[in-house]
N, C-alpha and C. Protein backbone atom coordinates (compact mmCIF):
# COMPACT_ATOMS: atom_id res chain seq x y z
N UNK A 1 -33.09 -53.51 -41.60
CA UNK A 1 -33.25 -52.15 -41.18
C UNK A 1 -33.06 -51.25 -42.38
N UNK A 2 -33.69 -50.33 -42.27
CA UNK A 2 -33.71 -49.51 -43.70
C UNK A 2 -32.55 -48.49 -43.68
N UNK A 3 -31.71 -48.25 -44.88
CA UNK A 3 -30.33 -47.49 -45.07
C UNK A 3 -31.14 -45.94 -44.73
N UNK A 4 -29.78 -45.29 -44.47
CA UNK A 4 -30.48 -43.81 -44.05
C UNK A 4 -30.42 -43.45 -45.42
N UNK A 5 -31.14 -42.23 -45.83
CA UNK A 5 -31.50 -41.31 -46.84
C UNK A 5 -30.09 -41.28 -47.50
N UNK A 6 -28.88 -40.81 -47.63
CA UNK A 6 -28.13 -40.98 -47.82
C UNK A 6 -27.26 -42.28 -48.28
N UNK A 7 -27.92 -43.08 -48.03
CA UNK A 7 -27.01 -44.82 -48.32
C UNK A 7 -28.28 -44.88 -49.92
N UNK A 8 -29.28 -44.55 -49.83
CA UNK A 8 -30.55 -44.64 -50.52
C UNK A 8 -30.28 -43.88 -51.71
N UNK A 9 -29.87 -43.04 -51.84
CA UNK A 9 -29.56 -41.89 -52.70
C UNK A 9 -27.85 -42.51 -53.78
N UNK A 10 -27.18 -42.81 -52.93
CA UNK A 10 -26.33 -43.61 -53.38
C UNK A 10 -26.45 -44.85 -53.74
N UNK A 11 -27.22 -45.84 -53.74
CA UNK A 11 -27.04 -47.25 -53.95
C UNK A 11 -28.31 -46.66 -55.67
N UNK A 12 -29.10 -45.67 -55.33
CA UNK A 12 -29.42 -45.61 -56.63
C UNK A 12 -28.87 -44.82 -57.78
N UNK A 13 -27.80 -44.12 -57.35
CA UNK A 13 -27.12 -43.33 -58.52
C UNK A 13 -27.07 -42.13 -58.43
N UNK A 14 -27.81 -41.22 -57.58
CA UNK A 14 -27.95 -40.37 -57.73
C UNK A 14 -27.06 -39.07 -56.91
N UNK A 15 -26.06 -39.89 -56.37
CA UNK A 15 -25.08 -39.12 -55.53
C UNK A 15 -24.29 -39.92 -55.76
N UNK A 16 -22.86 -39.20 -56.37
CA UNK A 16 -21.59 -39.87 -56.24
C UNK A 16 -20.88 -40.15 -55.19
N UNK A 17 -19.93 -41.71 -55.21
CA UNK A 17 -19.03 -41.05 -54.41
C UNK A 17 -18.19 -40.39 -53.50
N UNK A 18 -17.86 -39.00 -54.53
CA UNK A 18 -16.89 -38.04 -54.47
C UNK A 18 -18.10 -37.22 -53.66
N UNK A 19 -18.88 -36.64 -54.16
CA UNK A 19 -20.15 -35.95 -53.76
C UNK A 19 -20.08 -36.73 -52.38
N UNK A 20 -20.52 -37.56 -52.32
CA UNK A 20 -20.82 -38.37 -50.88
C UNK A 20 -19.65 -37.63 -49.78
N UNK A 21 -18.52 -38.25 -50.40
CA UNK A 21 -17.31 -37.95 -49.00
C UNK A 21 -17.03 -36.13 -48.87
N UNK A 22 -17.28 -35.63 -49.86
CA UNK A 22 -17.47 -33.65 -49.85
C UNK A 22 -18.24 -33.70 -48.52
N UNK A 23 -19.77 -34.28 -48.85
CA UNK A 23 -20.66 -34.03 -48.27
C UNK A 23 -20.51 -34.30 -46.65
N UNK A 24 -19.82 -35.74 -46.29
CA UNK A 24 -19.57 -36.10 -45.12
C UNK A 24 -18.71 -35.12 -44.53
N UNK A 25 -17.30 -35.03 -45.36
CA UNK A 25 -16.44 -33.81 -44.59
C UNK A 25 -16.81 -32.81 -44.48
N UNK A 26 -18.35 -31.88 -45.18
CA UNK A 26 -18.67 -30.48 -44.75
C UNK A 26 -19.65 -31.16 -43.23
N UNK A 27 -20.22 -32.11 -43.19
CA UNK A 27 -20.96 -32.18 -41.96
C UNK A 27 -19.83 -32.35 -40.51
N UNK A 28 -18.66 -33.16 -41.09
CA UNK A 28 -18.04 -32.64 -39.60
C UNK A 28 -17.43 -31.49 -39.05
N UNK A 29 -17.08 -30.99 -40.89
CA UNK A 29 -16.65 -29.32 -40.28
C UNK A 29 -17.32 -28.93 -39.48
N UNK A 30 -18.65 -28.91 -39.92
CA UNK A 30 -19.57 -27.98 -39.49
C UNK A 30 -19.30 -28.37 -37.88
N UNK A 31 -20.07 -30.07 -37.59
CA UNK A 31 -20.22 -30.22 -36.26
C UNK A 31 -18.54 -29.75 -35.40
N UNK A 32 -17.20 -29.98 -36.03
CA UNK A 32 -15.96 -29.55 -35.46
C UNK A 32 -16.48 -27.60 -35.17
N UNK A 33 -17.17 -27.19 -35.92
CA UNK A 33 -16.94 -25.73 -35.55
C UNK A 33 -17.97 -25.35 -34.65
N UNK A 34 -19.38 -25.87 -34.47
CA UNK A 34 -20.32 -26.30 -33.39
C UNK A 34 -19.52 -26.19 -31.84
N UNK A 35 -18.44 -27.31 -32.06
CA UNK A 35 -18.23 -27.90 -30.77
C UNK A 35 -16.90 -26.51 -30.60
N UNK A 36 -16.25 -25.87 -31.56
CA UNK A 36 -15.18 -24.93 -31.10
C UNK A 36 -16.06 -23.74 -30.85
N UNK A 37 -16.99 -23.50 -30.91
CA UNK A 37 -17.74 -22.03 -30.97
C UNK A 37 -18.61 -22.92 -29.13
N UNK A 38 -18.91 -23.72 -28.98
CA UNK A 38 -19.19 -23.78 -27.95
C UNK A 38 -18.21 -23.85 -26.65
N UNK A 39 -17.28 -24.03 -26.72
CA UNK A 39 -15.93 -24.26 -25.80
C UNK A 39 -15.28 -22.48 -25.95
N UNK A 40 -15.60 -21.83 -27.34
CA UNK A 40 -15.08 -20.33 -27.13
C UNK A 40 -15.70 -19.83 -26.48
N UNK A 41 -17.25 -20.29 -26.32
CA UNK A 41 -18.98 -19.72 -25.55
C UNK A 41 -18.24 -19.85 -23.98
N UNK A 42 -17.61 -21.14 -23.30
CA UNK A 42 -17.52 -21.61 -21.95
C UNK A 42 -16.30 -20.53 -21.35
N UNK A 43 -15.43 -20.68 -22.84
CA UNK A 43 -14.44 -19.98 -22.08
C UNK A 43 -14.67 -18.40 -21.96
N UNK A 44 -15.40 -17.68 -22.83
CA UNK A 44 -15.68 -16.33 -22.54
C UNK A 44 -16.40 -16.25 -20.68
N UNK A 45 -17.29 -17.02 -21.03
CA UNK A 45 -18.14 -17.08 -19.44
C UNK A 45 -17.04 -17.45 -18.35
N UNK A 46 -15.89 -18.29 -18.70
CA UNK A 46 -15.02 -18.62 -17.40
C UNK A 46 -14.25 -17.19 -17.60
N UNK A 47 -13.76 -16.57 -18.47
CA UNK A 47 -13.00 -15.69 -18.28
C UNK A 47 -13.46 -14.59 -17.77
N UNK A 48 -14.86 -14.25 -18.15
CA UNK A 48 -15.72 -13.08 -17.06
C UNK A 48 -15.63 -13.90 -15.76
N UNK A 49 -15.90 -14.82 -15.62
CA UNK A 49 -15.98 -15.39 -13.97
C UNK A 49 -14.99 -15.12 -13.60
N UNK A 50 -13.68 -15.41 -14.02
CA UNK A 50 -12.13 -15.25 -13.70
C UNK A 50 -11.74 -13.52 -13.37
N UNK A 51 -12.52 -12.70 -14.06
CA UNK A 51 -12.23 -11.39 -14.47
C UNK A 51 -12.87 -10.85 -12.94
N UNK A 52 -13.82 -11.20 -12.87
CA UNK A 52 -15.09 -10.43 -11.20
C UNK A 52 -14.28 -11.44 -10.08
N UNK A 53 -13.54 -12.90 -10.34
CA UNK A 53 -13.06 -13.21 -9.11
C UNK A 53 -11.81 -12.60 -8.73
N UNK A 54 -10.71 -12.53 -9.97
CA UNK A 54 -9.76 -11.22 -10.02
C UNK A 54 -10.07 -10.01 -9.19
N UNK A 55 -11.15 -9.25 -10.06
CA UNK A 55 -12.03 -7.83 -9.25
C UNK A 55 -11.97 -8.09 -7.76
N UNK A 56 -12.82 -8.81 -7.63
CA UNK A 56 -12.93 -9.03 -6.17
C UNK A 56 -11.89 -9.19 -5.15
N UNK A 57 -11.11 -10.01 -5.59
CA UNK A 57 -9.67 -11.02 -5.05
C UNK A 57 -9.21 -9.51 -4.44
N UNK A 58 -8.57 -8.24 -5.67
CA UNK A 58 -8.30 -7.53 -5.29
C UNK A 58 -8.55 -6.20 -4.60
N UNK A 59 -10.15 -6.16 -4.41
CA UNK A 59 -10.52 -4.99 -3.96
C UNK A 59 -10.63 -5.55 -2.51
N UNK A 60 -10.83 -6.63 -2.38
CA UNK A 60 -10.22 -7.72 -0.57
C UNK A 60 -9.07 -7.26 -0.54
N UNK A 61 -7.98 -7.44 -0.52
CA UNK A 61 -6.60 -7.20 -0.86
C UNK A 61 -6.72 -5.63 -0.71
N UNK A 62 -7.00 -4.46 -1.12
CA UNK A 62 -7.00 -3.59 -0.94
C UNK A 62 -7.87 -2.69 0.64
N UNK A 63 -8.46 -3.65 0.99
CA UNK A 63 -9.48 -3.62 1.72
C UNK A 63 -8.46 -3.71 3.26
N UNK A 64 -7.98 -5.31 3.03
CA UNK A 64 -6.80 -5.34 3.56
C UNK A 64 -5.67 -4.64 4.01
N UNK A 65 -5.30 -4.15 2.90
CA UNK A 65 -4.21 -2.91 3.05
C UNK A 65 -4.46 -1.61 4.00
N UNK A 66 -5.72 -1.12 3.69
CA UNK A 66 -6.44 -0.57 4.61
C UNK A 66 -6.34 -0.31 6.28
N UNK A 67 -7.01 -1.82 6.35
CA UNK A 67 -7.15 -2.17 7.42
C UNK A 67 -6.19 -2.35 8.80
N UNK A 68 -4.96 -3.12 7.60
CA UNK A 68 -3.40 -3.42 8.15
C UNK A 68 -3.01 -1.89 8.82
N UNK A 69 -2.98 -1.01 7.79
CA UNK A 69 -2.51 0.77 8.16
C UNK A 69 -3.27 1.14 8.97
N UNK A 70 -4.35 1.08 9.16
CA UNK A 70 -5.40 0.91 10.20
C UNK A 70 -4.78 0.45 11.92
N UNK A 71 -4.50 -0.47 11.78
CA UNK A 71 -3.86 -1.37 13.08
C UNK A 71 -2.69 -0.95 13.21
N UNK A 72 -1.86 -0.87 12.53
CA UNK A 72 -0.58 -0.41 12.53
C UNK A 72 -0.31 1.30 13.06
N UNK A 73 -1.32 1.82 12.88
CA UNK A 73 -1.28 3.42 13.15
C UNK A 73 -2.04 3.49 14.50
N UNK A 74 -2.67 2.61 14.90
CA UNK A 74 -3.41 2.12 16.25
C UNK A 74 -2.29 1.82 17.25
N UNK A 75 -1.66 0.78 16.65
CA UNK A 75 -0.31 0.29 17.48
C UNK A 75 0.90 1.21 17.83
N UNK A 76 0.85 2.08 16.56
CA UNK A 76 1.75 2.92 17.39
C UNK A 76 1.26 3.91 18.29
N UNK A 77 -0.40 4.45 17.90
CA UNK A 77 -0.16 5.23 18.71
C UNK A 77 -0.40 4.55 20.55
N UNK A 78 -1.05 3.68 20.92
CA UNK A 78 -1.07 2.90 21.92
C UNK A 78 0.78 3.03 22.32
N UNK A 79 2.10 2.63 21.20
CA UNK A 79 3.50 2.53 21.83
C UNK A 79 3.47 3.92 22.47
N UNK A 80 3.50 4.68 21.72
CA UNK A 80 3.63 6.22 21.98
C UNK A 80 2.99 6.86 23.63
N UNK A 81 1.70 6.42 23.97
CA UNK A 81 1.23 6.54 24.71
C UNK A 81 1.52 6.05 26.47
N UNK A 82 2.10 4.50 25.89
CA UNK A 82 2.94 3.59 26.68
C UNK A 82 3.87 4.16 27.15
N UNK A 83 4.81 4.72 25.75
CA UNK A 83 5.91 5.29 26.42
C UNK A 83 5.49 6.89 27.08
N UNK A 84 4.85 7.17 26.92
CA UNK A 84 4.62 8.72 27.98
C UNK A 84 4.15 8.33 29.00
N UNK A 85 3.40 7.82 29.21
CA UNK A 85 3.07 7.12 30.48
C UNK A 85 3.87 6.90 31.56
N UNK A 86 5.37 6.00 30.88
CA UNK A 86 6.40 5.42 31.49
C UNK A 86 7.10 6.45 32.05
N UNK A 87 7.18 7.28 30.55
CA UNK A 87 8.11 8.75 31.28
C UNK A 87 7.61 9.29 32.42
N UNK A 88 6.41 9.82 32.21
CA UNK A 88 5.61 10.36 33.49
C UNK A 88 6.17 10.08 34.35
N UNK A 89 5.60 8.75 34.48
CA UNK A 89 5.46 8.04 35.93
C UNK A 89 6.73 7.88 36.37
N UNK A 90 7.97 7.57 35.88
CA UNK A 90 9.23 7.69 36.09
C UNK A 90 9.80 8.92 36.34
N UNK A 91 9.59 10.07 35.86
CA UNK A 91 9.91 11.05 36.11
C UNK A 91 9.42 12.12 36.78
N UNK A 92 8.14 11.45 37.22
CA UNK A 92 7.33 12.89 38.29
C UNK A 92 7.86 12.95 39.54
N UNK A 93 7.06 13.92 39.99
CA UNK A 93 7.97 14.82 41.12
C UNK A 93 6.74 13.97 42.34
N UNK A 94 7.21 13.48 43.14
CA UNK A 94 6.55 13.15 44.47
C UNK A 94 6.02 14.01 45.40
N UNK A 95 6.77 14.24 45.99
CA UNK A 95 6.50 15.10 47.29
C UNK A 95 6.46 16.44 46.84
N UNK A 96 5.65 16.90 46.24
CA UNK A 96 5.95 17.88 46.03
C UNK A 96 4.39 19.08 46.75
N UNK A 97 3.41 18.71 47.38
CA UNK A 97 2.15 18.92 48.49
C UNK A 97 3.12 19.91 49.26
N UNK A 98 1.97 20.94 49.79
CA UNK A 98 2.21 21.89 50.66
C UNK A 98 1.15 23.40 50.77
N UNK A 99 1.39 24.00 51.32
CA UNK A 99 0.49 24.76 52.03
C UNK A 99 0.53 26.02 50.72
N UNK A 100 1.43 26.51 50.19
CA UNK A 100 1.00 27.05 48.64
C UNK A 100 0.44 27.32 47.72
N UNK A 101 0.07 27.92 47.45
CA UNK A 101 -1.15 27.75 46.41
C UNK A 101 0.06 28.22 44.99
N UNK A 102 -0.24 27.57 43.48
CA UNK A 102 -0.09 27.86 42.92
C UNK A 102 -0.71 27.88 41.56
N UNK A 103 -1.26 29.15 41.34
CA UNK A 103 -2.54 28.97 39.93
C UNK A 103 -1.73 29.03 38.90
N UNK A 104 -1.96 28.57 38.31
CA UNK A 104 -1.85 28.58 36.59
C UNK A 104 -3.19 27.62 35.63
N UNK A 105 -2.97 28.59 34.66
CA UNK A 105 -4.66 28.71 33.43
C UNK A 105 -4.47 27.65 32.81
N UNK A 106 -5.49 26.39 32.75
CA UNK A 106 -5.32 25.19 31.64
C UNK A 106 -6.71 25.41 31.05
N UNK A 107 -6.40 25.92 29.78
CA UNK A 107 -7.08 26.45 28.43
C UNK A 107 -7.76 27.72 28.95
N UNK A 108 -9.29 27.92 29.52
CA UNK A 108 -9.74 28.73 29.52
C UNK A 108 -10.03 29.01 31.00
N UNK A 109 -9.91 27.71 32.01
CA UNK A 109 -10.12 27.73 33.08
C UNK A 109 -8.86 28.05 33.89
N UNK A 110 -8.55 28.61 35.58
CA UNK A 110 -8.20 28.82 36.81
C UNK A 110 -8.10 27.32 37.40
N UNK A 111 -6.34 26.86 37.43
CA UNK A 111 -6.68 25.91 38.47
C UNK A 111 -5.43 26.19 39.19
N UNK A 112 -6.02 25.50 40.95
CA UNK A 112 -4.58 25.71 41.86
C UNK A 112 -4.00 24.23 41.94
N UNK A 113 -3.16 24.43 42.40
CA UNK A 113 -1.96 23.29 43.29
C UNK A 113 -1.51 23.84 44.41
N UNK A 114 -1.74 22.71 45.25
CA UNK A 114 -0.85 23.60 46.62
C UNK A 114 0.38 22.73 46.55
N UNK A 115 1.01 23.42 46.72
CA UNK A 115 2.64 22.59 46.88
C UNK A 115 3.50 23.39 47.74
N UNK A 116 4.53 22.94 48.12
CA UNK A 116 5.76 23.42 49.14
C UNK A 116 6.26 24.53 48.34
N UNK A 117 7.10 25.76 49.38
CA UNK A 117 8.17 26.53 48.69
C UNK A 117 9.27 26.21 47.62
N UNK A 118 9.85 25.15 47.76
CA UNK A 118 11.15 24.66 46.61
C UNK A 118 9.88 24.50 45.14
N UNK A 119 9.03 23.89 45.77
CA UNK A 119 8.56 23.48 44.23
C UNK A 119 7.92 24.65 43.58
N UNK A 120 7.13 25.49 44.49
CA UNK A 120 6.70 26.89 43.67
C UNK A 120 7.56 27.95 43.32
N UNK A 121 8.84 27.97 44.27
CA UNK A 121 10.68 28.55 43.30
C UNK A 121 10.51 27.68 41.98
N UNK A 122 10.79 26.62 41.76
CA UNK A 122 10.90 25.92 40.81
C UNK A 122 9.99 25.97 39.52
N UNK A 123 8.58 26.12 40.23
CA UNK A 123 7.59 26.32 38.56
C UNK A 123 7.77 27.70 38.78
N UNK A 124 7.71 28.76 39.57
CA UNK A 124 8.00 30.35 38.80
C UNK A 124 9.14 30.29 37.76
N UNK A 125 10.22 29.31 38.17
CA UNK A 125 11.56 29.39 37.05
C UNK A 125 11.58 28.73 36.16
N UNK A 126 10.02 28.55 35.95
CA UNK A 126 10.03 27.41 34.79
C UNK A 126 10.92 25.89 34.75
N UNK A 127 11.57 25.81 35.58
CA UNK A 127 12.38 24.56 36.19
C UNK A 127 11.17 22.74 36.20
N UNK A 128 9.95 23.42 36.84
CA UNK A 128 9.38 22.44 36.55
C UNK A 128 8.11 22.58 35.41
N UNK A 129 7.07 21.43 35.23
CA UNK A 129 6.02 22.07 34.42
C UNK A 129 4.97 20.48 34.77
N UNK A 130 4.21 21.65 34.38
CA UNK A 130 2.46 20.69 34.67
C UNK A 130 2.02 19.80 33.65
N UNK A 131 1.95 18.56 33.99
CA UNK A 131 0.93 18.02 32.92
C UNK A 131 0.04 17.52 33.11
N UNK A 132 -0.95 17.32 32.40
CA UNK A 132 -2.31 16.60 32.45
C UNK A 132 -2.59 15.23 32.47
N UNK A 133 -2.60 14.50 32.93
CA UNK A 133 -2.03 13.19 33.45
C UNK A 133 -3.03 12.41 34.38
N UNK A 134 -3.69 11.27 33.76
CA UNK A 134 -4.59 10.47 34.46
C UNK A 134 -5.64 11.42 34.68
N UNK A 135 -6.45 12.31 34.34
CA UNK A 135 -7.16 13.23 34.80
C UNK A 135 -6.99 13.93 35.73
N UNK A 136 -6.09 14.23 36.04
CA UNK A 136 -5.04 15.15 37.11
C UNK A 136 -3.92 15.93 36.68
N UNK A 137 -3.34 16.16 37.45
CA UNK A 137 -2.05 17.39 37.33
C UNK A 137 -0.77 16.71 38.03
N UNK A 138 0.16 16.69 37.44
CA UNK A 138 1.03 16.05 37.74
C UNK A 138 2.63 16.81 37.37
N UNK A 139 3.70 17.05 38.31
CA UNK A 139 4.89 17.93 37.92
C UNK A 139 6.25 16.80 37.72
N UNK A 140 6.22 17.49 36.47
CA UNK A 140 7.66 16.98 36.19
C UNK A 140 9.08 17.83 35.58
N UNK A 141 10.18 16.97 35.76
CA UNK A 141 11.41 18.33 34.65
C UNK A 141 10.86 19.17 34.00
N UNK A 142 11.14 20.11 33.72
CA UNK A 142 11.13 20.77 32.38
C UNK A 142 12.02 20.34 31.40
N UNK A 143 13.36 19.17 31.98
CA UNK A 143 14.25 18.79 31.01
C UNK A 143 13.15 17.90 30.01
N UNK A 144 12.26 17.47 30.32
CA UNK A 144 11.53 16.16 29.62
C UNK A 144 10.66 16.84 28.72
N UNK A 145 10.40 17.94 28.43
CA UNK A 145 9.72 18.86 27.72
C UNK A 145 9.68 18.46 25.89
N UNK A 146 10.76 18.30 25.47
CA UNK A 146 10.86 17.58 24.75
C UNK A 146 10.29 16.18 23.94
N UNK A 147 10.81 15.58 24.86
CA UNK A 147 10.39 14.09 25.19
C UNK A 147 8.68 13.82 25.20
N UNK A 148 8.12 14.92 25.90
CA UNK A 148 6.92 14.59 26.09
C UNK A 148 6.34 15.07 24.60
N UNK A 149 7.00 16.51 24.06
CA UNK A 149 6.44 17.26 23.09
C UNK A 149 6.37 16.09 22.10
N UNK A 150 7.38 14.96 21.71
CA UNK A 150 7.21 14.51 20.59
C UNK A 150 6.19 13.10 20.63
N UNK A 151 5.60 12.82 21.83
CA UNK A 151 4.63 12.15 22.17
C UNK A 151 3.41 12.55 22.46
N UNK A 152 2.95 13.22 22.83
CA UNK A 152 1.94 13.90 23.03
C UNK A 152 1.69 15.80 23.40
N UNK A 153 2.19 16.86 22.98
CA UNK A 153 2.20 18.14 22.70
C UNK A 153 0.66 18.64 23.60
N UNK A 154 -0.14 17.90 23.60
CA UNK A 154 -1.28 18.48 24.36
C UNK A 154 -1.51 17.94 25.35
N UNK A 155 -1.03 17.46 26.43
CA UNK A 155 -0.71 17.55 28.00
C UNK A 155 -0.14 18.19 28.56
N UNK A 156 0.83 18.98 28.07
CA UNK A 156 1.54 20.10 28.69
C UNK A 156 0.65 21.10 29.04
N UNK A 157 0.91 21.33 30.24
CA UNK A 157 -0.03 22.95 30.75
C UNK A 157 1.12 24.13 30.46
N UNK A 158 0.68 25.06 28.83
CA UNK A 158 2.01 25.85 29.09
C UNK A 158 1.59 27.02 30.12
N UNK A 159 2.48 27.24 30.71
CA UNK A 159 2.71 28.63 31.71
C UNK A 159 2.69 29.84 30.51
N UNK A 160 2.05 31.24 31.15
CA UNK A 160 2.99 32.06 30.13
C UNK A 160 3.57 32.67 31.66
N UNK A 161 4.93 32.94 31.28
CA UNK A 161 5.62 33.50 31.93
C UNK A 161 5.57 35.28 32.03
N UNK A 162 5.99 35.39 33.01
CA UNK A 162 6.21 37.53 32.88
C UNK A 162 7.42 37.75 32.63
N UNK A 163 8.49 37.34 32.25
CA UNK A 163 9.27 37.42 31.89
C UNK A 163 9.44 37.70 30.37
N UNK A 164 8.54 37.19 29.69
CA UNK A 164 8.38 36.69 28.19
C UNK A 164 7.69 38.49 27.98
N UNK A 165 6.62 38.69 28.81
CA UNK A 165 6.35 39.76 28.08
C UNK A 165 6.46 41.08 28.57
N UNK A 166 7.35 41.33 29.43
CA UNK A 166 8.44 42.62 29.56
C UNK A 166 9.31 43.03 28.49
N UNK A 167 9.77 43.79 28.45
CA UNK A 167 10.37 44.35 26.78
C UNK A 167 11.83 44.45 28.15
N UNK A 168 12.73 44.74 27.28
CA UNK A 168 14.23 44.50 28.27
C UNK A 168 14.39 45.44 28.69
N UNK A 169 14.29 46.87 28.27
CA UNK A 169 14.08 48.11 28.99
C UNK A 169 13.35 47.64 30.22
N UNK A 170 11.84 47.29 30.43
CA UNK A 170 11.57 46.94 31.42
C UNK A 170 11.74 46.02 32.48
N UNK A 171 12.59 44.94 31.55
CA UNK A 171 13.53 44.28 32.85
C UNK A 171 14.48 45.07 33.34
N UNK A 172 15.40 45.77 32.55
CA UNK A 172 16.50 46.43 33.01
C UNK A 172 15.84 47.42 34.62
N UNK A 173 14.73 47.74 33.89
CA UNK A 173 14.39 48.16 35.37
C UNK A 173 13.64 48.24 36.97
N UNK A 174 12.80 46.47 36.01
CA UNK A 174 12.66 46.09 37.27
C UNK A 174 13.55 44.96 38.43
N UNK A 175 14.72 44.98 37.25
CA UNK A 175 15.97 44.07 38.11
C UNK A 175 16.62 45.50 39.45
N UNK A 176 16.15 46.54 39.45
CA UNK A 176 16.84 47.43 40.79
C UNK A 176 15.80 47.15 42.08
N UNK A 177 14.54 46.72 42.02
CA UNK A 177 14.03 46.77 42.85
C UNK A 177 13.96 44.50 43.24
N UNK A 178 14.57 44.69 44.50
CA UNK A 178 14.39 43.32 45.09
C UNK A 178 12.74 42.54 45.50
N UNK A 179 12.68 41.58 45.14
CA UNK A 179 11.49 40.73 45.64
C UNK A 179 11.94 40.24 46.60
N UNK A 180 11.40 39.75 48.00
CA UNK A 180 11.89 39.02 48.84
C UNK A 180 11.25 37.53 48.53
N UNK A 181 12.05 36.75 49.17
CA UNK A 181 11.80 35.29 49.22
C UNK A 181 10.56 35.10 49.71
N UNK A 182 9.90 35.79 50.81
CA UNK A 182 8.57 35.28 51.76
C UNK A 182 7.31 35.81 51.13
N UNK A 183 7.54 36.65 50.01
CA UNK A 183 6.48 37.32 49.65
C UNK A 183 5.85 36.10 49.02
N UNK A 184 4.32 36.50 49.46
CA UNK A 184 3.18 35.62 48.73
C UNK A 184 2.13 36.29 47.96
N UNK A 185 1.82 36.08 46.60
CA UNK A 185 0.57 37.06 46.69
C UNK A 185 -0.52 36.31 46.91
């Protein structure tokens, strides 16, 4: 078999050696720096891959976070709701039907209730109060006023009272003249 170009060059003189083994150790440099410049090539490309699966990993993750506050602000308000509900229904007034009429304004509209005497004493004294409830009207405390305010603030039917907008001079003087109990208007 015939020597490579190199064995040829040497067996006739014309490359030393020393020359020879220079020559061999610049060809593996070379191929050693070939093979490190290609593995720096793989790892740049894995580290962008690594970099957009990172990206990604966390804009999921953020997406997440989202979502969680999402459900979580769902859940409470569903507790919140639960619990007014409970109150309501625990605390409304039953029997409270009767031949009465009593109007009071929810937002822009006129609506009545007929209910008994004790209970229409009771909402003139602000004692009880209306709420909006199941798509209906429904009376409960006025102690629960509160309670309801920090659960839901827009079911309450507020009353305005006449009391509120008499100046005290004019209470002072319409406390001499008596209302009777039977009066209806």
């Amino acid at each position: 078999m015939a020597a490579s170009l190199f064995d040829q060059l040497k067996k006739s003189g014309l490359v030393s050696d020393k020359k020879a083994k220079q020559v061999q150790r610049e060809k593996q440099q070379n191929a050693k720096q070939k093979n490190a410049n290609k593995a720096k090539k793989g790892e740049t490309q894995l580290s962008e891959v690594a970099q957009l699966a990172a990206q990604a990993a966390e804009e999921k993750a953020q997406r997440d976070r989202v979502l969680n506050q999402q459900r979580q602000q769902e859940q409470a308000e569903k507790a919140k709701q639960a619990e007014l509900k409970q109150l309501i229904e625990s605390n409304q007034l039953r029997n409270y039907f009767g031949e009465m009429p009593f109007n009071f304004a929810d937002g822009t509209t006129v609506k009545t209730l007929n209910v008994n005497a004790s209970t229409h004493r009771a909402l003139v004294k602000e004692q009880l109060l209306i709420v909006h409830f199941k798509q209906s009207y429904t009376l409960v405390s006025a102690e629960l006023l509160d309670k309801i305010e920090q659960r839901d603030p827009s079911i309450i039917v507020r009353q305005q009272s006449v009391a509120s907008k008499l100046s005290k001079e004019d209470e002072d003087y319409y406390a001499k003249f008596a209302i009777p109990d039977d009066l209806v208007w």
